[in-house]
PDB file of N, CA and C in Angstrom:
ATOM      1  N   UNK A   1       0.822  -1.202   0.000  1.00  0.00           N
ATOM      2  CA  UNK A   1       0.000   0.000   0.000  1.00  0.00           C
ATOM      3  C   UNK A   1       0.861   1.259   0.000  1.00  0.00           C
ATOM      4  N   UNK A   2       2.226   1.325   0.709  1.00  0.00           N
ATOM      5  CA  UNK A   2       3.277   2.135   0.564  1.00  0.00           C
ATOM      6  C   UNK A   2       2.921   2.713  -0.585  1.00  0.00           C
ATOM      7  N   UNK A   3       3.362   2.298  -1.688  1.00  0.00           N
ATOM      8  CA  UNK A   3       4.177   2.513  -2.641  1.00  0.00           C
ATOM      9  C   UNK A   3       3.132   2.934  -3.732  1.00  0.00           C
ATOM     10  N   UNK A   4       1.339   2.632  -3.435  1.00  0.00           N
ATOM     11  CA  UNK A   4       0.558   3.055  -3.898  1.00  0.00           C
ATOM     12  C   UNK A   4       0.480   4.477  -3.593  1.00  0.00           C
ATOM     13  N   UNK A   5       0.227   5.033  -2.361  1.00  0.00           N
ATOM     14  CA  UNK A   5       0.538   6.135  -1.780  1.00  0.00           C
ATOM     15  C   UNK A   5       1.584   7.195  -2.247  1.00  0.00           C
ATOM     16  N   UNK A   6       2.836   6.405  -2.480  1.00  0.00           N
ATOM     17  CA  UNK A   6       3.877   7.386  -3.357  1.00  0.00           C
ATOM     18  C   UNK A   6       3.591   7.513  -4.677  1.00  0.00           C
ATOM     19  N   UNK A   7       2.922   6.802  -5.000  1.00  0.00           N
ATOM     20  CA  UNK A   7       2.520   7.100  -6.623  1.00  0.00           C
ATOM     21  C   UNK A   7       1.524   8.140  -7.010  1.00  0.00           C
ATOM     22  N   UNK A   8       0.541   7.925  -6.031  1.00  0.00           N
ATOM     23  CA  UNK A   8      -0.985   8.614  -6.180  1.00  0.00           C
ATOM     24  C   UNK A   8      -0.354  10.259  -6.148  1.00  0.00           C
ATOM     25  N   UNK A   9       0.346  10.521  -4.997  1.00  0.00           N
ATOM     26  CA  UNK A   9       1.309  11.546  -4.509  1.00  0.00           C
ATOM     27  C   UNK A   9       2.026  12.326  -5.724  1.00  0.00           C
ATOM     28  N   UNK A  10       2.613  11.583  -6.171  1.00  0.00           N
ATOM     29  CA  UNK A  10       3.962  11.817  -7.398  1.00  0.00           C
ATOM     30  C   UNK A  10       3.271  12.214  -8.281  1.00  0.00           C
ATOM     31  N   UNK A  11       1.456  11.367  -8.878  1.00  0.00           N
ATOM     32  CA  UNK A  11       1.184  11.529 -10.076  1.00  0.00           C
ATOM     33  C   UNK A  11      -0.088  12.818  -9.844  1.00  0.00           C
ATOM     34  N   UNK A  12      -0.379  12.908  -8.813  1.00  0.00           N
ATOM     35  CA  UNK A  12      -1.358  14.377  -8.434  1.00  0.00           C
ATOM     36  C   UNK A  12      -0.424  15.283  -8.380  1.00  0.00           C
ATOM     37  N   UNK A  13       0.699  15.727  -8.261  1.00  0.00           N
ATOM     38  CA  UNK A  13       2.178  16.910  -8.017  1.00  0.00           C
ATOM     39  C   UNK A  13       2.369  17.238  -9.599  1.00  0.00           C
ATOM     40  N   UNK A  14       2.688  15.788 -10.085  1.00  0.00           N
ATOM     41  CA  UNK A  14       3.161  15.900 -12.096  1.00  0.00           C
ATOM     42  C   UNK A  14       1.923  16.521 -12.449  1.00  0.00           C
ATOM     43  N   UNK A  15       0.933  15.692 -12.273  1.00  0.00           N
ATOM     44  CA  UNK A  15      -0.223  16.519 -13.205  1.00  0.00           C
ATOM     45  C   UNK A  15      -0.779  17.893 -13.098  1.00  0.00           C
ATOM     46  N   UNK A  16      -0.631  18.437 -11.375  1.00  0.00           N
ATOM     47  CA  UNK A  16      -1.047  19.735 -11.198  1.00  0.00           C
ATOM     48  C   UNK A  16       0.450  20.847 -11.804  1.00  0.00           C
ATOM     49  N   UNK A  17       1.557  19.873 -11.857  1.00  0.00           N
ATOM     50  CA  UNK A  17       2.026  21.280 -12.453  1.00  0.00           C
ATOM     51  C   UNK A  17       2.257  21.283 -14.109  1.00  0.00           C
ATOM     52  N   UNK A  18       1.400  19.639 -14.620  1.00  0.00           N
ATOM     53  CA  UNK A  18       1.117  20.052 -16.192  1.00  0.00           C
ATOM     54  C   UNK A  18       0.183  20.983 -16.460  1.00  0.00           C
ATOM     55  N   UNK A  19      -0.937  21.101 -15.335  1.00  0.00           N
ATOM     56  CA  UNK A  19      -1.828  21.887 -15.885  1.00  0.00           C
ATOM     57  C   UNK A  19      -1.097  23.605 -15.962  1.00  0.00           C
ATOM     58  N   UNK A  20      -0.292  23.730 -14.572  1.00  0.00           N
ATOM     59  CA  UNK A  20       0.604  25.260 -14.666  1.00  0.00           C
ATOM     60  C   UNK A  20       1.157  25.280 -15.781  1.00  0.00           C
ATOM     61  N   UNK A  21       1.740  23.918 -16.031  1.00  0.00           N
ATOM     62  CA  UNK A  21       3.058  24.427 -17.355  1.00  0.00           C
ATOM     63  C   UNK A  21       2.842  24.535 -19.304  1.00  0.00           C
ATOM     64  N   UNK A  22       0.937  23.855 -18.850  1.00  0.00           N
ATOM     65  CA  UNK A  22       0.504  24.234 -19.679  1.00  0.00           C
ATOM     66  C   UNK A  22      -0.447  25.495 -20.246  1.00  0.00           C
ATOM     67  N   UNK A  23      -0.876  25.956 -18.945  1.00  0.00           N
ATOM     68  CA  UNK A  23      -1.519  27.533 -18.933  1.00  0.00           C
ATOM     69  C   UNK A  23      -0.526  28.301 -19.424  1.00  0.00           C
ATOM     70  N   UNK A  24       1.311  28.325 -18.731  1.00  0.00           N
ATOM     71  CA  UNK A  24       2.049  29.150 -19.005  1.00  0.00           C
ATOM     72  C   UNK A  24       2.139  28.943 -20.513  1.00  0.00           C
ATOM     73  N   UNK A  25       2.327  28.211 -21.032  1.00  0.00           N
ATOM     74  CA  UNK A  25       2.556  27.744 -22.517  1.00  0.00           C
ATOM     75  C   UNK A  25       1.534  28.299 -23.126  1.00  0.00           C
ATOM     76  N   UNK A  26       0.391  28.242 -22.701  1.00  0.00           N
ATOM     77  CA  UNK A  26      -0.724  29.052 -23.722  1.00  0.00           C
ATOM     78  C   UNK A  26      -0.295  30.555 -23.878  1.00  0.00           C
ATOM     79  N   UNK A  27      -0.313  31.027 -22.418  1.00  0.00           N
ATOM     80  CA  UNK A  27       0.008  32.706 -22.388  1.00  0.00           C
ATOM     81  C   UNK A  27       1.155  33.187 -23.454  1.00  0.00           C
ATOM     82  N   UNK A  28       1.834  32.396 -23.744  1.00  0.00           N
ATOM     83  CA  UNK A  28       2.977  32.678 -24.628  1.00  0.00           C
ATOM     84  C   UNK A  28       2.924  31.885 -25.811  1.00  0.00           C
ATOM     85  N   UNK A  29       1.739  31.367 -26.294  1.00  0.00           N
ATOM     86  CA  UNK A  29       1.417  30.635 -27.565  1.00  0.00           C
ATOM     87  C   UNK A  29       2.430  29.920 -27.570  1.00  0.00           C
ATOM     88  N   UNK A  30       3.927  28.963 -26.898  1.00  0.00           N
ATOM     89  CA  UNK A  30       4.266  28.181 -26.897  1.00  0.00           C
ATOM     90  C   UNK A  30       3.705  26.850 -27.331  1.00  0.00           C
ATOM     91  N   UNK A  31       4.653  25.883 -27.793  1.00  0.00           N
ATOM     92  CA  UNK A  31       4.433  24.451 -27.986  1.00  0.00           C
ATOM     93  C   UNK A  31       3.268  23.943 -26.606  1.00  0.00           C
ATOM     94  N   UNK A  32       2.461  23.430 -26.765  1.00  0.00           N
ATOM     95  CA  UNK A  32       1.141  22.908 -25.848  1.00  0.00           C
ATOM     96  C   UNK A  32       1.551  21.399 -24.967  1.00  0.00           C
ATOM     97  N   UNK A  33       1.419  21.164 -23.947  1.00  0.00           N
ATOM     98  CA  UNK A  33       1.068  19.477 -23.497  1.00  0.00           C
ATOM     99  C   UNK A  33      -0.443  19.398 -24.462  1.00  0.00           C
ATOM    100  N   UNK A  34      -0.382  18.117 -24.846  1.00  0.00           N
ATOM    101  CA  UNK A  34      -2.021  17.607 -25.644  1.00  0.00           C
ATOM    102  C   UNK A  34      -2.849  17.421 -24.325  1.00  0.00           C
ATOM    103  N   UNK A  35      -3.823  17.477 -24.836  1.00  0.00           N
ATOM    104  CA  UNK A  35      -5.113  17.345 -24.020  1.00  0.00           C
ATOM    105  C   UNK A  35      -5.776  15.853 -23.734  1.00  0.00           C
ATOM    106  N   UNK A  36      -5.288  15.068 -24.629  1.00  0.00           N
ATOM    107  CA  UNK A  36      -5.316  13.797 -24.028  1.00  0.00           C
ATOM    108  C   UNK A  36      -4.007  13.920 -23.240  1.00  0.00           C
ATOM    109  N   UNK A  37      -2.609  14.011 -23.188  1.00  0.00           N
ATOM    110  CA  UNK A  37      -1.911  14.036 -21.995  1.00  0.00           C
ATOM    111  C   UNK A  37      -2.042  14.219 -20.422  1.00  0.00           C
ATOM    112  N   UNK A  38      -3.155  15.347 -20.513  1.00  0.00           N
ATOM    113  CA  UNK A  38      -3.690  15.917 -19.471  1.00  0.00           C
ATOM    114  C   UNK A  38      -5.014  15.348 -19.103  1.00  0.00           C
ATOM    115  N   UNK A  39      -5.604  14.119 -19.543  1.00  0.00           N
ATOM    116  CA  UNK A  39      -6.622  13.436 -19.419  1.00  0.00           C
ATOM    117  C   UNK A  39      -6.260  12.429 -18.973  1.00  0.00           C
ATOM    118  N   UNK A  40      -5.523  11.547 -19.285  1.00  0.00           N
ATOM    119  CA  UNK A  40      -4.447  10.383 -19.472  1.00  0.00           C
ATOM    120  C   UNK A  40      -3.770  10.342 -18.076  1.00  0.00           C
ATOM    121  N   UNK A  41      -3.715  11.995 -18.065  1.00  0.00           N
ATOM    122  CA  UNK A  41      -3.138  11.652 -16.245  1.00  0.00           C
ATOM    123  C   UNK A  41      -3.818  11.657 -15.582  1.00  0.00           C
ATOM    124  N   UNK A  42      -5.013  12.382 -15.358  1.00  0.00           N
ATOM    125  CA  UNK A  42      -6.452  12.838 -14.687  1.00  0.00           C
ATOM    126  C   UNK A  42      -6.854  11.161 -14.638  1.00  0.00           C
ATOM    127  N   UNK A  43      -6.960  10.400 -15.396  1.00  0.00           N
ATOM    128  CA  UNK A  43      -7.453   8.900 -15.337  1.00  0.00           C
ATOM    129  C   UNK A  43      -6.592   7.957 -14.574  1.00  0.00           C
ATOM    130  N   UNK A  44      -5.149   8.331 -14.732  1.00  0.00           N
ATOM    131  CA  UNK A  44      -4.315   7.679 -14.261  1.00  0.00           C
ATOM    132  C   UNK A  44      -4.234   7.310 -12.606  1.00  0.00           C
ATOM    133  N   UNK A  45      -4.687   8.742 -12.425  1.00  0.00           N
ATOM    134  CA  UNK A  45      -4.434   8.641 -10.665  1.00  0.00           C
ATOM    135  C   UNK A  45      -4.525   9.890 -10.379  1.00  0.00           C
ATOM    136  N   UNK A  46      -4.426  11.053 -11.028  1.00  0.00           N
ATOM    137  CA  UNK A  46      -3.764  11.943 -10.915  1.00  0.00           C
ATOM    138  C   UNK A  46      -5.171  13.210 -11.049  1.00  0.00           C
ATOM    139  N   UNK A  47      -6.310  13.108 -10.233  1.00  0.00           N
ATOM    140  CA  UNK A  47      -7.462  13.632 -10.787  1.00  0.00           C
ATOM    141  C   UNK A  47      -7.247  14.515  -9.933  1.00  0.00           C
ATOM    142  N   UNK A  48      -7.130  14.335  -8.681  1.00  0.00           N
ATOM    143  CA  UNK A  48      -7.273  15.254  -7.589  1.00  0.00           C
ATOM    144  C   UNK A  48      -5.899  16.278  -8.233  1.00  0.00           C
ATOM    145  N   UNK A  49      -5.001  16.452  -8.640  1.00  0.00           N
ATOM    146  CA  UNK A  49      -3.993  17.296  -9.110  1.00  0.00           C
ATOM    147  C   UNK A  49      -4.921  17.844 -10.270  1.00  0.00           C
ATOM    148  N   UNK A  50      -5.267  17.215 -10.946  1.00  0.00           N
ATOM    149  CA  UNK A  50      -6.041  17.424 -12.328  1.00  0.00           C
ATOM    150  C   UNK A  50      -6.838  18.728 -11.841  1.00  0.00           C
ATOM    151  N   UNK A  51      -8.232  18.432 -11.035  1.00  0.00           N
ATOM    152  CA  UNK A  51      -9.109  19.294 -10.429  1.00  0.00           C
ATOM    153  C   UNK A  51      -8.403  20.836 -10.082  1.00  0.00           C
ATOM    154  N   UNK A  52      -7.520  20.366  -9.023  1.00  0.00           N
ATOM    155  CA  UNK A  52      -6.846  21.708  -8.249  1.00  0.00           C
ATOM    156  C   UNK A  52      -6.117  22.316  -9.482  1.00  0.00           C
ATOM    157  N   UNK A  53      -5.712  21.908 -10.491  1.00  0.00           N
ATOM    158  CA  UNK A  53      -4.609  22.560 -11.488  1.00  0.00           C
ATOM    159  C   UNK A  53      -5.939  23.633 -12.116  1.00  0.00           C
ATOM    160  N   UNK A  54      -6.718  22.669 -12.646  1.00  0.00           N
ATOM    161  CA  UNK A  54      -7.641  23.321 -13.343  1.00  0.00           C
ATOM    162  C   UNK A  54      -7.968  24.756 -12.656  1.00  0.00           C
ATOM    163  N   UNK A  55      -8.699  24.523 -11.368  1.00  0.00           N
ATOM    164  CA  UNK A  55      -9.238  25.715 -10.804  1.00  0.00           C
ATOM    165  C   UNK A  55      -8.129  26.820 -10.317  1.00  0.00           C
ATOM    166  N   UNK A  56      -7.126  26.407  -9.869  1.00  0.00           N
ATOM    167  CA  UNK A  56      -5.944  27.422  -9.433  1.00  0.00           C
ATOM    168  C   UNK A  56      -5.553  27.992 -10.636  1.00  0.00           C
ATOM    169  N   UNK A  57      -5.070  27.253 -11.907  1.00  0.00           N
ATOM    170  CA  UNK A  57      -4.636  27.876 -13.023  1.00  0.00           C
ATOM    171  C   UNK A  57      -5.497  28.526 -13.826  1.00  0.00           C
ATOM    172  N   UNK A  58      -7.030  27.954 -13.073  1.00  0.00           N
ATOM    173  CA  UNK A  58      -8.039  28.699 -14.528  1.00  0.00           C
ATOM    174  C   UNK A  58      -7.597  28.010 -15.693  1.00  0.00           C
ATOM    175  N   UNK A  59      -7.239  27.105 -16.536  1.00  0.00           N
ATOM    176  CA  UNK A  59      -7.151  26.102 -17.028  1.00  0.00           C
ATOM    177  C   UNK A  59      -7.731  25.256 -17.745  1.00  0.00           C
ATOM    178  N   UNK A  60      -8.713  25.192 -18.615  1.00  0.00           N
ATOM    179  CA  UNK A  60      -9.277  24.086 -18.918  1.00  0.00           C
ATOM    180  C   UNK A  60     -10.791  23.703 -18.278  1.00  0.00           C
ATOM    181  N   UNK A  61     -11.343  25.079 -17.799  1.00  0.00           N
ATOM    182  CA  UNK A  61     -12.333  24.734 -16.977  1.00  0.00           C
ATOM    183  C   UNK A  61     -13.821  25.116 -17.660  1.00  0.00           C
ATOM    184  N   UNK A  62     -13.162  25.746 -19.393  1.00  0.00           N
ATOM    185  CA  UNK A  62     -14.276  25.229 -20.010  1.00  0.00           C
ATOM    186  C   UNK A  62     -14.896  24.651 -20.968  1.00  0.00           C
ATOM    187  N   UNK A  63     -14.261  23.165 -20.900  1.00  0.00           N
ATOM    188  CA  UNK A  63     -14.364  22.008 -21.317  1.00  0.00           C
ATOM    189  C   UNK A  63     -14.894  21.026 -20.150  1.00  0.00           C
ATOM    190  N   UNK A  64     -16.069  20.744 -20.788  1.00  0.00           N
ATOM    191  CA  UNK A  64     -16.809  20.018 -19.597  1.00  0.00           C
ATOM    192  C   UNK A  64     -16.103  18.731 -19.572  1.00  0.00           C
ATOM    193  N   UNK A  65     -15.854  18.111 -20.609  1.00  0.00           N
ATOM    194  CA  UNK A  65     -14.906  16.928 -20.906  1.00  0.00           C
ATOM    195  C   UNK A  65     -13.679  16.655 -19.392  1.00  0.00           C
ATOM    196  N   UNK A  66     -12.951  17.580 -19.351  1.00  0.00           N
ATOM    197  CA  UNK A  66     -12.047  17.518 -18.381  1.00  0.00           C
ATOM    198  C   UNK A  66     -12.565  17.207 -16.961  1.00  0.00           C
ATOM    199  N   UNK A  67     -13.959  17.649 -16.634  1.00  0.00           N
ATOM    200  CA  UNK A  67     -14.432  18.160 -15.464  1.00  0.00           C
ATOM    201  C   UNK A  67     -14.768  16.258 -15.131  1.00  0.00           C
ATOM    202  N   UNK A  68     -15.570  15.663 -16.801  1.00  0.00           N
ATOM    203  CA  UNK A  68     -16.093  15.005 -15.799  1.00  0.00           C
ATOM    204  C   UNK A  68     -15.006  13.781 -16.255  1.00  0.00           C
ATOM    205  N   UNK A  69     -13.848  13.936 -16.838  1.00  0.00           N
ATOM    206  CA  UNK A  69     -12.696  12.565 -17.090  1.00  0.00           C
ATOM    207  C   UNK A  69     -12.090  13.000 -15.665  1.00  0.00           C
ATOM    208  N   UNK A  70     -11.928  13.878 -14.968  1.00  0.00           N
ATOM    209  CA  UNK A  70     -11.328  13.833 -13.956  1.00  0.00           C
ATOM    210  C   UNK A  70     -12.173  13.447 -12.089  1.00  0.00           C
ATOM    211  N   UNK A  71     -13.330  13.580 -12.482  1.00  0.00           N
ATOM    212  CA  UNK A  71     -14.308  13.597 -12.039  1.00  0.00           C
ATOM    213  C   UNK A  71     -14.492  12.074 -11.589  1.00  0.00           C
ATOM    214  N   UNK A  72     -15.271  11.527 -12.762  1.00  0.00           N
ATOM    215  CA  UNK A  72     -15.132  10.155 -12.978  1.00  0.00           C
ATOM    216  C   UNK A  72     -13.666   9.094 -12.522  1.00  0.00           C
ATOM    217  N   UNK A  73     -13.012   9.456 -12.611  1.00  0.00           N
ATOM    218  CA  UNK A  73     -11.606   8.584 -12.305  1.00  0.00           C
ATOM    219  C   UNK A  73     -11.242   9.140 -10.939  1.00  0.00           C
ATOM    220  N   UNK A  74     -11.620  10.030 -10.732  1.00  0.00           N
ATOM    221  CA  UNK A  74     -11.406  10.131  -8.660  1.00  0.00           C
ATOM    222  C   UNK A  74     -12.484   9.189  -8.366  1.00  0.00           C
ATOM    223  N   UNK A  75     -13.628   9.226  -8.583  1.00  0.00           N
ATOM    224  CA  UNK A  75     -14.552   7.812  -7.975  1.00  0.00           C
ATOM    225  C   UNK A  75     -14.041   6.814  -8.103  1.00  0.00           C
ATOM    226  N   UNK A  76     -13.533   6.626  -9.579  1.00  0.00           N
ATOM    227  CA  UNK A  76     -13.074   5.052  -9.548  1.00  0.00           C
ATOM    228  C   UNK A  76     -11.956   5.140  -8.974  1.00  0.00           C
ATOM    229  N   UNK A  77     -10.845   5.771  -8.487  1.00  0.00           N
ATOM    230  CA  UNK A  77     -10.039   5.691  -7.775  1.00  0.00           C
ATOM    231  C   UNK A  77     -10.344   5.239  -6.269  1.00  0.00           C
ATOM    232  N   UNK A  78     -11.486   6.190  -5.693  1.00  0.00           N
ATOM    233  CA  UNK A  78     -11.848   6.008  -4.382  1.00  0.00           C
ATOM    234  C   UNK A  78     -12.613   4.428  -4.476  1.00  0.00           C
ATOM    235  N   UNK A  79     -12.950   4.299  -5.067  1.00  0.00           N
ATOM    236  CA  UNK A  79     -13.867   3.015  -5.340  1.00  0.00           C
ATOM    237  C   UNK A  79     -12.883   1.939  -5.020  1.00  0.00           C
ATOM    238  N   UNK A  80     -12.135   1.973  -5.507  1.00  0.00           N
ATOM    239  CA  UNK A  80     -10.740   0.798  -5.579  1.00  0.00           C
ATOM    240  C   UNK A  80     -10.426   0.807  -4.339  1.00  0.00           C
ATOM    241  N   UNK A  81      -9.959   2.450  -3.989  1.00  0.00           N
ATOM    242  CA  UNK A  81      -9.100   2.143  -2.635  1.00  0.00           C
ATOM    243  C   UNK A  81      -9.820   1.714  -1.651  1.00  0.00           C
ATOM    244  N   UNK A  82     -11.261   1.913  -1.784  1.00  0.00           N
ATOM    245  CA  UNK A  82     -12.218   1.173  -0.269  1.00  0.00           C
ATOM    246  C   UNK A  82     -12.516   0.151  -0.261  1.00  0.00           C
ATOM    247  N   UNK A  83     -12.185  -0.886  -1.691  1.00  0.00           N
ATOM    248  CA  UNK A  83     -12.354  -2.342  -1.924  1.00  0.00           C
ATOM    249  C   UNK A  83     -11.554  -2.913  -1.693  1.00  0.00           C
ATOM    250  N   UNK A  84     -10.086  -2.446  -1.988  1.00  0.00           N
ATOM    251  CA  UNK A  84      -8.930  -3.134  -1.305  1.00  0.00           C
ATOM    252  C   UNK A  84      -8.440  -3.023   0.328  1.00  0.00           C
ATOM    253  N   UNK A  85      -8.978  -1.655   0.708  1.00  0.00           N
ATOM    254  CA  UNK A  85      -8.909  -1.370   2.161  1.00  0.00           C
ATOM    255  C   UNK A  85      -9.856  -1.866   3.159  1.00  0.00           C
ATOM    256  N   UNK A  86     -11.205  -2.178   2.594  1.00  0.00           N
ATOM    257  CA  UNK A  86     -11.949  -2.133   4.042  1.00  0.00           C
ATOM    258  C   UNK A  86     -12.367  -3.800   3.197  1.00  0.00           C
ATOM    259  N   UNK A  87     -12.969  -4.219   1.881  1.00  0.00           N
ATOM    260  CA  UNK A  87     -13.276  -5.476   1.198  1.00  0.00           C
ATOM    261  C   UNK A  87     -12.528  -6.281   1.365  1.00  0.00           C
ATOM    262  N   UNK A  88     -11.488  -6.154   1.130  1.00  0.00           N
ATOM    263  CA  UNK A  88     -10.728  -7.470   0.120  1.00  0.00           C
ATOM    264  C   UNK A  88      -9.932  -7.779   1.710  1.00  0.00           C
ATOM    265  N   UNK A  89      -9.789  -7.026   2.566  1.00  0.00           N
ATOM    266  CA  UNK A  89      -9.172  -7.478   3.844  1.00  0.00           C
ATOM    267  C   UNK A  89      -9.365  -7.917   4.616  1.00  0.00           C
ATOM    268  N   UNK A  90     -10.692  -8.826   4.682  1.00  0.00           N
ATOM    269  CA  UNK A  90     -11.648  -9.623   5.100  1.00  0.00           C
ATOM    270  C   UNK A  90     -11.770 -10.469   4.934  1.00  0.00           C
TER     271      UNK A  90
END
């Protein structure tokens, strides 16, 4: 469970500062992260970073798409972790 914990951690930190490093990139019409990149992580684990990037950076918040791929994959995240934590340990 460690090492789940360092991941969930690592991949909510990466993704909230793709969403910064991709706001900055817009402001300066720079090269973009793709938007499946930034979905891809939001699904991955990384929703709760996803969410906070969005709203702190102003970001992507109006595309409903994002709201509910990130949305959706924090449930199924929480979903998992209470099946393996409180279910499957039984």
């Amino acid at each position: 469970m460690k090492v789940l914990y360092i991941y969930l951690i690592a991949i909510n930190v990466i993704t909230f500062l793709a969403y910064g490093i991709d706001k900055l990139k817009a402001k300066f019409r720079a090269w973009r992260i793709p938007e499946k990149t930034l979905l891809f992580m939001g699904a991955a684990g990384g929703a709760v970073g996803g969410l906070l990037g969005m709203q702190l950076f102003r970001h992507k918040t109006k595309h409903v798409l994002f709201y509910i791929v990130n949305i959706l994959a924090l449930i199924v995240w929480c979903c998992a972790y209470a099946y393996f934590v409180f279910i499957r340990q039984r």
